[in-house]
C-alpha atoms as a PDB file:
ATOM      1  CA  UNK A   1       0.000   0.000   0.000  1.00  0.00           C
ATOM      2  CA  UNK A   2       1.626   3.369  -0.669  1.00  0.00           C
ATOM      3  CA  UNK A   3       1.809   6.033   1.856  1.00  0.00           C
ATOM      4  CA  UNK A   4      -1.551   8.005   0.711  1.00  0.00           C
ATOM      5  CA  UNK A   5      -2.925   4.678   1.192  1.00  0.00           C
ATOM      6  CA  UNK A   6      -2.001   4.165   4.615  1.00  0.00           C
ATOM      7  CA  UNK A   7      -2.516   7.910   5.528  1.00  0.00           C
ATOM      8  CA  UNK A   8      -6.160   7.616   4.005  1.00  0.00           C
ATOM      9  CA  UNK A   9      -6.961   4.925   6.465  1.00  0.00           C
ATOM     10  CA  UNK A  10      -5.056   6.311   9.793  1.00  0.00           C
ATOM     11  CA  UNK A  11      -7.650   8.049  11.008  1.00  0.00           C
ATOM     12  CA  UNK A  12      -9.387   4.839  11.183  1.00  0.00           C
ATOM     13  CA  UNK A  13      -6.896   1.730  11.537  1.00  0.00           C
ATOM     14  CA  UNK A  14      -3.996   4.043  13.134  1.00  0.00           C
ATOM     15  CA  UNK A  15      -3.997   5.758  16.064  1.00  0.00           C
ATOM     16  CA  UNK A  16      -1.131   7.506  16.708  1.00  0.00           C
ATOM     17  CA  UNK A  17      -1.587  10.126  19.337  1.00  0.00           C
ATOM     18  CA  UNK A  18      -1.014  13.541  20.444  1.00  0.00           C
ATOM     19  CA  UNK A  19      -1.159  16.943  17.746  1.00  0.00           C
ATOM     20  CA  UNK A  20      -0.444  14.497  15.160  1.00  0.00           C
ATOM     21  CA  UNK A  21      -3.076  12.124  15.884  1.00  0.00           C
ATOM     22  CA  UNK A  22      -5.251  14.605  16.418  1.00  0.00           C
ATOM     23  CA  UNK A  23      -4.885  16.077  12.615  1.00  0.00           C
ATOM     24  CA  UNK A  24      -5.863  12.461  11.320  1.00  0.00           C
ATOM     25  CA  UNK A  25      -8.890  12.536  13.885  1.00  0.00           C
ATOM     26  CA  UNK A  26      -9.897  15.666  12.641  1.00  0.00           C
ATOM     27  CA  UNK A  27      -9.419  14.748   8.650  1.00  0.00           C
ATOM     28  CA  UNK A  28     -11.703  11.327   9.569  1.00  0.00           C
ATOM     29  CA  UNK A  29     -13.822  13.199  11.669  1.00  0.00           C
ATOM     30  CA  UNK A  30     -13.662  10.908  14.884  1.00  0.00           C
ATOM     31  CA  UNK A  31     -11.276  10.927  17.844  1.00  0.00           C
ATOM     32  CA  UNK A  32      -8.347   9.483  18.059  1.00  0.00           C
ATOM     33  CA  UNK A  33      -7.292   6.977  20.914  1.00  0.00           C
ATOM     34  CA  UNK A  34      -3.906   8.891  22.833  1.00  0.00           C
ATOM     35  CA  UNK A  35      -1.480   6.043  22.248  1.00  0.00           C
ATOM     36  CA  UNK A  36       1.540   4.960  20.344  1.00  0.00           C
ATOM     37  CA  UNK A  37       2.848   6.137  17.107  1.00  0.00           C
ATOM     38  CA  UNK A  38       2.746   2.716  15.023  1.00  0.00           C
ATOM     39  CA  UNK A  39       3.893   3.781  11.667  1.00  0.00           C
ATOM     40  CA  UNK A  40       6.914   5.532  10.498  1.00  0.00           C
ATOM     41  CA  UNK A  41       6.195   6.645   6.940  1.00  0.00           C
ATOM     42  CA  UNK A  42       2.739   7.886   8.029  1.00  0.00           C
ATOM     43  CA  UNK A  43       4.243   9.448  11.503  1.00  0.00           C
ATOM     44  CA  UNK A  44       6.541  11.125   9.347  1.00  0.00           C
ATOM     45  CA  UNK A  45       4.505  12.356   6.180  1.00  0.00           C
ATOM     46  CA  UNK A  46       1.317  13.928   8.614  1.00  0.00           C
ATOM     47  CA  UNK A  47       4.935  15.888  10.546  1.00  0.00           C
ATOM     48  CA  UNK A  48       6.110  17.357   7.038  1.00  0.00           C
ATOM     49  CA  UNK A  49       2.538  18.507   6.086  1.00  0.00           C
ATOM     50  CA  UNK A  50       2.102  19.948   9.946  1.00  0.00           C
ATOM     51  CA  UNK A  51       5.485  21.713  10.083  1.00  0.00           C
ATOM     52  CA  UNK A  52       5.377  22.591   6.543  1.00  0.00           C
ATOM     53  CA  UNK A  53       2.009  24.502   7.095  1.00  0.00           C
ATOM     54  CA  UNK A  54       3.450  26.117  10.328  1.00  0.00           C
ATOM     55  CA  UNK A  55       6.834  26.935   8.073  1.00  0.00           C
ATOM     56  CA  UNK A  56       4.452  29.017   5.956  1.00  0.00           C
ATOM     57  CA  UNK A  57       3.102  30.837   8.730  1.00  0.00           C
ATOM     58  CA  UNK A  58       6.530  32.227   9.568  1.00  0.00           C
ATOM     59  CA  UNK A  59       6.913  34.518   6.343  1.00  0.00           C
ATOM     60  CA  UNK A  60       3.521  35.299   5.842  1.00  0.00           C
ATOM     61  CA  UNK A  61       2.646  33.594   2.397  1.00  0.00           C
ATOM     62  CA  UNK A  62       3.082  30.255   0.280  1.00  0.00           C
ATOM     63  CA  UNK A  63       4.714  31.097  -3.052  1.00  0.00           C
ATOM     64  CA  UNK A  64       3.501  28.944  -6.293  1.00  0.00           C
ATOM     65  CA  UNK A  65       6.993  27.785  -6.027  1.00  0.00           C
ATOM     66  CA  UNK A  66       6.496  26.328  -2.354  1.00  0.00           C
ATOM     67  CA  UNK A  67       3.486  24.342  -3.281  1.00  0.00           C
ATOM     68  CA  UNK A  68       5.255  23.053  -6.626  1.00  0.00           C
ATOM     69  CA  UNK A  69       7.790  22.203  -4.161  1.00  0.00           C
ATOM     70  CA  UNK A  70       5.872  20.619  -1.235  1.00  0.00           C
ATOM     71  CA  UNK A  71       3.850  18.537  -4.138  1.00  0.00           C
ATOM     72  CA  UNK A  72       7.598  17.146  -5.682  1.00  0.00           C
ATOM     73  CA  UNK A  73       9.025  15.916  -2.370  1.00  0.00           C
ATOM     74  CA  UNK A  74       5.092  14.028  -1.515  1.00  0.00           C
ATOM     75  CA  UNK A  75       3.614  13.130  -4.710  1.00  0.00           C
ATOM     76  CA  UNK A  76       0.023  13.662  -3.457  1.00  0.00           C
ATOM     77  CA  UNK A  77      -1.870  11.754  -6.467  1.00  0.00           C
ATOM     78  CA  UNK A  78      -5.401  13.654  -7.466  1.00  0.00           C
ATOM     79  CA  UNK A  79      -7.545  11.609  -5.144  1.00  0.00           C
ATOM     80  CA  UNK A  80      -5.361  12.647  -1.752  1.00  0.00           C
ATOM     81  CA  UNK A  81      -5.012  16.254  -3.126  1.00  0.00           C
ATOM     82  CA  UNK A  82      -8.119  17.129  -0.246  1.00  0.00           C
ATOM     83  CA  UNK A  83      -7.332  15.004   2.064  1.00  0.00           C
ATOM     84  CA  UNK A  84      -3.413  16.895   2.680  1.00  0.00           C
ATOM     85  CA  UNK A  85      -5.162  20.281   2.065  1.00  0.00           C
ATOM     86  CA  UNK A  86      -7.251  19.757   5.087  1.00  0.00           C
ATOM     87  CA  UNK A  87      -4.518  18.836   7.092  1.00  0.00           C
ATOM     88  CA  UNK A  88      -2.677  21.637   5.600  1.00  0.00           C
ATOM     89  CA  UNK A  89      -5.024  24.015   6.708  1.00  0.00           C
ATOM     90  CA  UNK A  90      -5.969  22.783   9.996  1.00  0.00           C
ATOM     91  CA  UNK A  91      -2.271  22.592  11.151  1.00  0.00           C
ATOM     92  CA  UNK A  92      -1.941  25.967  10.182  1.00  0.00           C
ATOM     93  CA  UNK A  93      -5.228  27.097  12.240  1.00  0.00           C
ATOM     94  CA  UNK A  94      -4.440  24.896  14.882  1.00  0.00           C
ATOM     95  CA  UNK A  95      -3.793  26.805  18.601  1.00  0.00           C
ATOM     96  CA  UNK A  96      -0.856  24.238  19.093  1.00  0.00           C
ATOM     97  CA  UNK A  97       1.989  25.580  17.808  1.00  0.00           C
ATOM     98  CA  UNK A  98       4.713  24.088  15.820  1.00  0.00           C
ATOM     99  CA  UNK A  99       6.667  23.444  19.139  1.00  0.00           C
ATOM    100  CA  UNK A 100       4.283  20.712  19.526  1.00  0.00           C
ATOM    101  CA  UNK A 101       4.773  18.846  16.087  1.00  0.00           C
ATOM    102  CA  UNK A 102       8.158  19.143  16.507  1.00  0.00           C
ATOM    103  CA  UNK A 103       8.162  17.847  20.130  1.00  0.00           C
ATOM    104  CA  UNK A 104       6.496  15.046  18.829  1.00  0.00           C
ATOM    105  CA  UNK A 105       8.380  13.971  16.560  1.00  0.00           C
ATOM    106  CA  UNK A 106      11.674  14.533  18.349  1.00  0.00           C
ATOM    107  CA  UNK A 107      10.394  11.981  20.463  1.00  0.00           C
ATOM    108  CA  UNK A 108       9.202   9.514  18.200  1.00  0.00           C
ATOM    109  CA  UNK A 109      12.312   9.545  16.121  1.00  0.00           C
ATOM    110  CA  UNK A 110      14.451  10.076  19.478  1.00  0.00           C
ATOM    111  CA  UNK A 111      17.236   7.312  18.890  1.00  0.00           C
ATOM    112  CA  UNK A 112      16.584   8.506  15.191  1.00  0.00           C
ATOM    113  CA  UNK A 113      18.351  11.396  14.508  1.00  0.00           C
ATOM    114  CA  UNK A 114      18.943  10.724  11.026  1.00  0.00           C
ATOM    115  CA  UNK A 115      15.302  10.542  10.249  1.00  0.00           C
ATOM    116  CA  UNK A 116      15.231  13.516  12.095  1.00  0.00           C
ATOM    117  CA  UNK A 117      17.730  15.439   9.440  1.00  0.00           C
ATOM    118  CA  UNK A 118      15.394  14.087   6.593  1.00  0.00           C
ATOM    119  CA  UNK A 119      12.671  15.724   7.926  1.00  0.00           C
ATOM    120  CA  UNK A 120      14.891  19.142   8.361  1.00  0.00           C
ATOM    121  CA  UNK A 121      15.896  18.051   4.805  1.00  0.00           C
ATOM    122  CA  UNK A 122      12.598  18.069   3.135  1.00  0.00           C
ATOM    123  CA  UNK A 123      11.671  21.429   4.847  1.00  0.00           C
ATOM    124  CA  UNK A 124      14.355  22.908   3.405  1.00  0.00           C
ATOM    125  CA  UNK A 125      13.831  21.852   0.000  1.00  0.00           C
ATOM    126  CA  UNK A 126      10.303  23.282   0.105  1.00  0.00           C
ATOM    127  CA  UNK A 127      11.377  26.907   1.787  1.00  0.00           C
ATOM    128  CA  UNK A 128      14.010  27.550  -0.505  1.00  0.00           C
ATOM    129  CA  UNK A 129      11.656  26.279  -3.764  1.00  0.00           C
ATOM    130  CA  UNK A 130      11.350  29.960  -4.763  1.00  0.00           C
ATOM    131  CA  UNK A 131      15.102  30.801  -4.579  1.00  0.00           C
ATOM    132  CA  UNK A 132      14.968  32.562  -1.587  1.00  0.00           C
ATOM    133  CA  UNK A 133      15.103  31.420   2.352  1.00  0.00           C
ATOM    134  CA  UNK A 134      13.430  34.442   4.129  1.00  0.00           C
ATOM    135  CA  UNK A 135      14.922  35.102   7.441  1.00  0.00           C
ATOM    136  CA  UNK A 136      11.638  34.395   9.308  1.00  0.00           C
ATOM    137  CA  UNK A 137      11.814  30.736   7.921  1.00  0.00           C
ATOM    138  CA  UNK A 138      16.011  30.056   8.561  1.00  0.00           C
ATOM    139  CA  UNK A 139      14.635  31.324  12.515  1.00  0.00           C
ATOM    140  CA  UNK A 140      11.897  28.580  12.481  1.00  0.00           C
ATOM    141  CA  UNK A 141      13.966  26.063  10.864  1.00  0.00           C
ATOM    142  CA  UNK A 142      16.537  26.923  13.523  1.00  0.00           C
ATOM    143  CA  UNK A 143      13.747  26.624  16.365  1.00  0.00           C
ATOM    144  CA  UNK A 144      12.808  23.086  15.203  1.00  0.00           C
ATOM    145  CA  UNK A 145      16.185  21.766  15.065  1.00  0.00           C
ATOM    146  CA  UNK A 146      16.659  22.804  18.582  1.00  0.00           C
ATOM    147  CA  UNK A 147      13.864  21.328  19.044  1.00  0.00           C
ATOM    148  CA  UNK A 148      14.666  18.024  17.521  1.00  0.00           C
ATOM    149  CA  UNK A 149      18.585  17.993  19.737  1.00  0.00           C
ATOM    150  CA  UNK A 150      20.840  19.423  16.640  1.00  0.00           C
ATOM    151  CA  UNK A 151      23.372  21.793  18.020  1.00  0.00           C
ATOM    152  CA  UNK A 152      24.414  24.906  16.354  1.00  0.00           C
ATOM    153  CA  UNK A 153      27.114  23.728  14.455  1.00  0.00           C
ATOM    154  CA  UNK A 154      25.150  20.539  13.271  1.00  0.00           C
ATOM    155  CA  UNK A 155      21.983  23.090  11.927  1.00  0.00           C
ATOM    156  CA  UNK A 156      25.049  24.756   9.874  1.00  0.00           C
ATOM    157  CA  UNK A 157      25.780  22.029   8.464  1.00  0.00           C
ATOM    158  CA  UNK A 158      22.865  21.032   7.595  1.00  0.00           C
ATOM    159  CA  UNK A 159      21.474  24.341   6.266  1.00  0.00           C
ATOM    160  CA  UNK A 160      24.858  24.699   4.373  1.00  0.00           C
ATOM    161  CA  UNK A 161      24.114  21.392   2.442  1.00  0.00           C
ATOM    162  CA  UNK A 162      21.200  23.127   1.215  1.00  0.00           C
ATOM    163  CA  UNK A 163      22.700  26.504  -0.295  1.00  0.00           C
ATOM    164  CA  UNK A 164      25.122  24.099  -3.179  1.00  0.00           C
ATOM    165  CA  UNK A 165      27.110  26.195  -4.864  1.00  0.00           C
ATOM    166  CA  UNK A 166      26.427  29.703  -2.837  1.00  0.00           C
ATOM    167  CA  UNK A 167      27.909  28.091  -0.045  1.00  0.00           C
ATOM    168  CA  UNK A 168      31.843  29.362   0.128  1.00  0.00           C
ATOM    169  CA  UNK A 169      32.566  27.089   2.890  1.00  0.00           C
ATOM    170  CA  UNK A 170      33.018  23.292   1.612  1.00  0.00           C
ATOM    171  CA  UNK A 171      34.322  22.204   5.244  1.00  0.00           C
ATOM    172  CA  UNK A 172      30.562  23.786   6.680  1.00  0.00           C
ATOM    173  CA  UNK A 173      28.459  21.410   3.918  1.00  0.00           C
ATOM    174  CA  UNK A 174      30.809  18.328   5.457  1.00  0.00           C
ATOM    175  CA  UNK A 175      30.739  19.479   9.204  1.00  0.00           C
ATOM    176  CA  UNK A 176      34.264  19.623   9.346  1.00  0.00           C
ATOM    177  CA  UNK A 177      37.429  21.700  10.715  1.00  0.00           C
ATOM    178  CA  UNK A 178      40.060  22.882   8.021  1.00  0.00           C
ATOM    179  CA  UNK A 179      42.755  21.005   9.907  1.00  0.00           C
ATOM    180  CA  UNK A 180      41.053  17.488   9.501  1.00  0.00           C
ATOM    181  CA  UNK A 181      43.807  15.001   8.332  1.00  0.00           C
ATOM    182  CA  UNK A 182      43.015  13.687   4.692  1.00  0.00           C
ATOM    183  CA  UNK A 183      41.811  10.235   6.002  1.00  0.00           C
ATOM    184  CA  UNK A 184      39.831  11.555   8.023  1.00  0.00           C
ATOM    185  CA  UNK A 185      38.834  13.831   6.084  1.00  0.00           C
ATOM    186  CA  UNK A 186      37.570  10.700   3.354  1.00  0.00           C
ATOM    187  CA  UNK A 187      35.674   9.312   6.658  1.00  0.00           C
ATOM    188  CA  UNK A 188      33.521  11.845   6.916  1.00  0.00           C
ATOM    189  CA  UNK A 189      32.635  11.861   3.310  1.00  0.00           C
ATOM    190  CA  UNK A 190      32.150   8.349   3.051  1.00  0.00           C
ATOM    191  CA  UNK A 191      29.729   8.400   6.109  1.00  0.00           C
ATOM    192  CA  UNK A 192      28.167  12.127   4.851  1.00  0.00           C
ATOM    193  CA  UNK A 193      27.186   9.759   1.125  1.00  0.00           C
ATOM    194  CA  UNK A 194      26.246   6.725   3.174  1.00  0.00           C
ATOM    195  CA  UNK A 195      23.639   8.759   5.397  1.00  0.00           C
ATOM    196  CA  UNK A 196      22.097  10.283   2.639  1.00  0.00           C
ATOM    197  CA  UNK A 197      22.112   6.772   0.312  1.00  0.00           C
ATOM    198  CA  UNK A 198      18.629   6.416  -0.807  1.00  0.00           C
ATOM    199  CA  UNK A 199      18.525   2.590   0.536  1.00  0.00           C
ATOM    200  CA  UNK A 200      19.318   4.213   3.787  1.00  0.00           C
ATOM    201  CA  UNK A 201      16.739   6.787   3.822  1.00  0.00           C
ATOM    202  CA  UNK A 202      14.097   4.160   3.432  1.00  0.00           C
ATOM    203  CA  UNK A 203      15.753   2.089   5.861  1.00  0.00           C
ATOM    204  CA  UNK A 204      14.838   5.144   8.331  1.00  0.00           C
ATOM    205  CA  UNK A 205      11.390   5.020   7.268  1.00  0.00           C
ATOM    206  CA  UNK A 206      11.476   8.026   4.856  1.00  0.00           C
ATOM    207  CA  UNK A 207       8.646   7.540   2.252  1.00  0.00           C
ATOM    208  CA  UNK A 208      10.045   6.767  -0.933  1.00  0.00           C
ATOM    209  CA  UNK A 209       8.062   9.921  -2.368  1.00  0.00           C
ATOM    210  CA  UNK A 210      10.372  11.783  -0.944  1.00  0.00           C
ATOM    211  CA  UNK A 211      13.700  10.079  -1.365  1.00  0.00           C
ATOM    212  CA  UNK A 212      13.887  12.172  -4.569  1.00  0.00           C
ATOM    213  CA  UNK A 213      15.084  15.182  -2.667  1.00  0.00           C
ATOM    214  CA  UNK A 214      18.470  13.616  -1.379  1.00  0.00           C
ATOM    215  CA  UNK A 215      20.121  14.057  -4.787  1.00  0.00           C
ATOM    216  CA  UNK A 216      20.535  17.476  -4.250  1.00  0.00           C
ATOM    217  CA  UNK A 217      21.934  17.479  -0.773  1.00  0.00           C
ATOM    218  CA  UNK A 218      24.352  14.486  -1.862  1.00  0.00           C
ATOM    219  CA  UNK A 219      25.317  17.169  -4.911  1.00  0.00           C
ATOM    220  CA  UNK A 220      26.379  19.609  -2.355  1.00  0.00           C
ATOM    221  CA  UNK A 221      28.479  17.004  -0.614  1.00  0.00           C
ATOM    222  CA  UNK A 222      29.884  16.007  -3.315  1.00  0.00           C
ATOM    223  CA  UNK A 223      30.887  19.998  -4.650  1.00  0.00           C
ATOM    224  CA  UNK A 224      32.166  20.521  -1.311  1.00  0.00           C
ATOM    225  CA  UNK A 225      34.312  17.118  -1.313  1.00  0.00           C
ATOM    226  CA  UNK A 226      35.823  17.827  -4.665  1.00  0.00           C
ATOM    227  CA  UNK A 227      36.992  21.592  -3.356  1.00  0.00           C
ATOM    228  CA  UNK A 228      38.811  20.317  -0.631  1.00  0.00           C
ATOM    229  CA  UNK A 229      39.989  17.803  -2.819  1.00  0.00           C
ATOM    230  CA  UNK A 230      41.485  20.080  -5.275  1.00  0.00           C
ATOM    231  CA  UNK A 231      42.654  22.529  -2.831  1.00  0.00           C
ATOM    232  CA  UNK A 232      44.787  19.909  -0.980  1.00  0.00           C
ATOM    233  CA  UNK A 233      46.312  18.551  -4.245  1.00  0.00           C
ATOM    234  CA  UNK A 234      44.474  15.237  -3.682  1.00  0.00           C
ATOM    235  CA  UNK A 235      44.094  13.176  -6.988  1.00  0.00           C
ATOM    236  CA  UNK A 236      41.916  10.236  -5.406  1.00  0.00           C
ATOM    237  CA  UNK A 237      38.431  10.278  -4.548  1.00  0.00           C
ATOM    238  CA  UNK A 238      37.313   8.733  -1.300  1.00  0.00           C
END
């Protein structure tokens, strides 16, 4: 069953607690039981539509660009296309704010952090869809990964692997010193590509809709690599 499949029938065979449970209930239109979150890929697609609809809170507007963007990394087929709007809309109406989708989450994925990243990942993708990361939504993308246990330095990274080639600082997209030796230097590469495999993102339970979006964070690890690489007078690849 895909993922729209499984999300269709949550609010009826899944009851997964909490603001996020409470979104399904209110799509079904029934309650849903307070217990535990049973199923990653749905646990994790309901989190991007809730904190993507609280991202677009934080500037004020949802550019054409966004929504062509939120509708790549999901691939919400015709029939589901009401079904995410409602969610959509009641996240964004909702008197919880986003500190308590993220909360969730953090939790659920809590030996997870990688899973955690994907999600950061994906709401990246869909804030800087229109070329441009306003301020407002770098704070709340900040505030979530916080939220979620990523230090400073680790939300740097992270946000530099999204800014490819306007990023001047290759050893920021790998989360690494200048003075790292060359093998270690290959280590953290090697384990940078690994992590963002897309085997190994559905081994965390991302949805393969939204694997897609990993090619272009892998690109920026891979421009960054090949800088240092160059710079050093290194002729082999990791």
């Amino acid at each position: 069953m895909s993922i729209w499949g499984k999300i269709a029938g949550a609010g009826v065979g899944l009851a997964v607690g909490g603001p996020l449970g409470a979104l399904l209930g209110a799509v079904a239109g029934h309650f849903v039981i307070d217990r535990a979150l049973g199923d990653d890929e749905v646990v994790f697609t309901v989190a991007l539509i809730a904190l993507s609809a609280k991202m677009a809170m934080a500037d004020g507007e949802v550019t054409e660009d966004e929504i062509r963007a939120f509708d790549q990394v999901l691939h919400v087929p015709p029939s589901e296309r009401g079904n995410v709007n409602r969610l959509y809309r009641i996240a964004q109406q909702d008197v919880a704010g986003f500190e308590a989708y993220a909360g969730q989450i953090a939790r659920v994925y809590r030996d997870k952090p990688g899973t955690l990243e994907d999600v950061l990942d994906a709401l990246f993708h869909i804030a800087k869809a229109d070329n441009y990361v306003h301020p407002a939504e770098i704070e709340y993308l900040r505030a979530v990964a916080e939220i979620f246990g990523f230090s400073e330095v680790e939300f740097a990274r992270i946000r530099a692997s999204h800014l490819g080639t306007k990023c001047l600082d290759p050893f920021l997209v790998l989360g690494i010193t200048p003075d790292i030796s060359n093998e270690d230097l290959k280590k953290a590469y090697r384990r940078l590509v690994r992590e963002n495999h897309p085997d190994t993102l559905i081994a965390r339970g991302v949805p393969e809709e939204l694997v897609s979006i990993a090619s272009d964070k892998l690109a920026a690890i891979n421009v960054a690599y090949e800088k240092i690489v160059k710079a050093r007078g290194l002729q082999e690849r990791a």
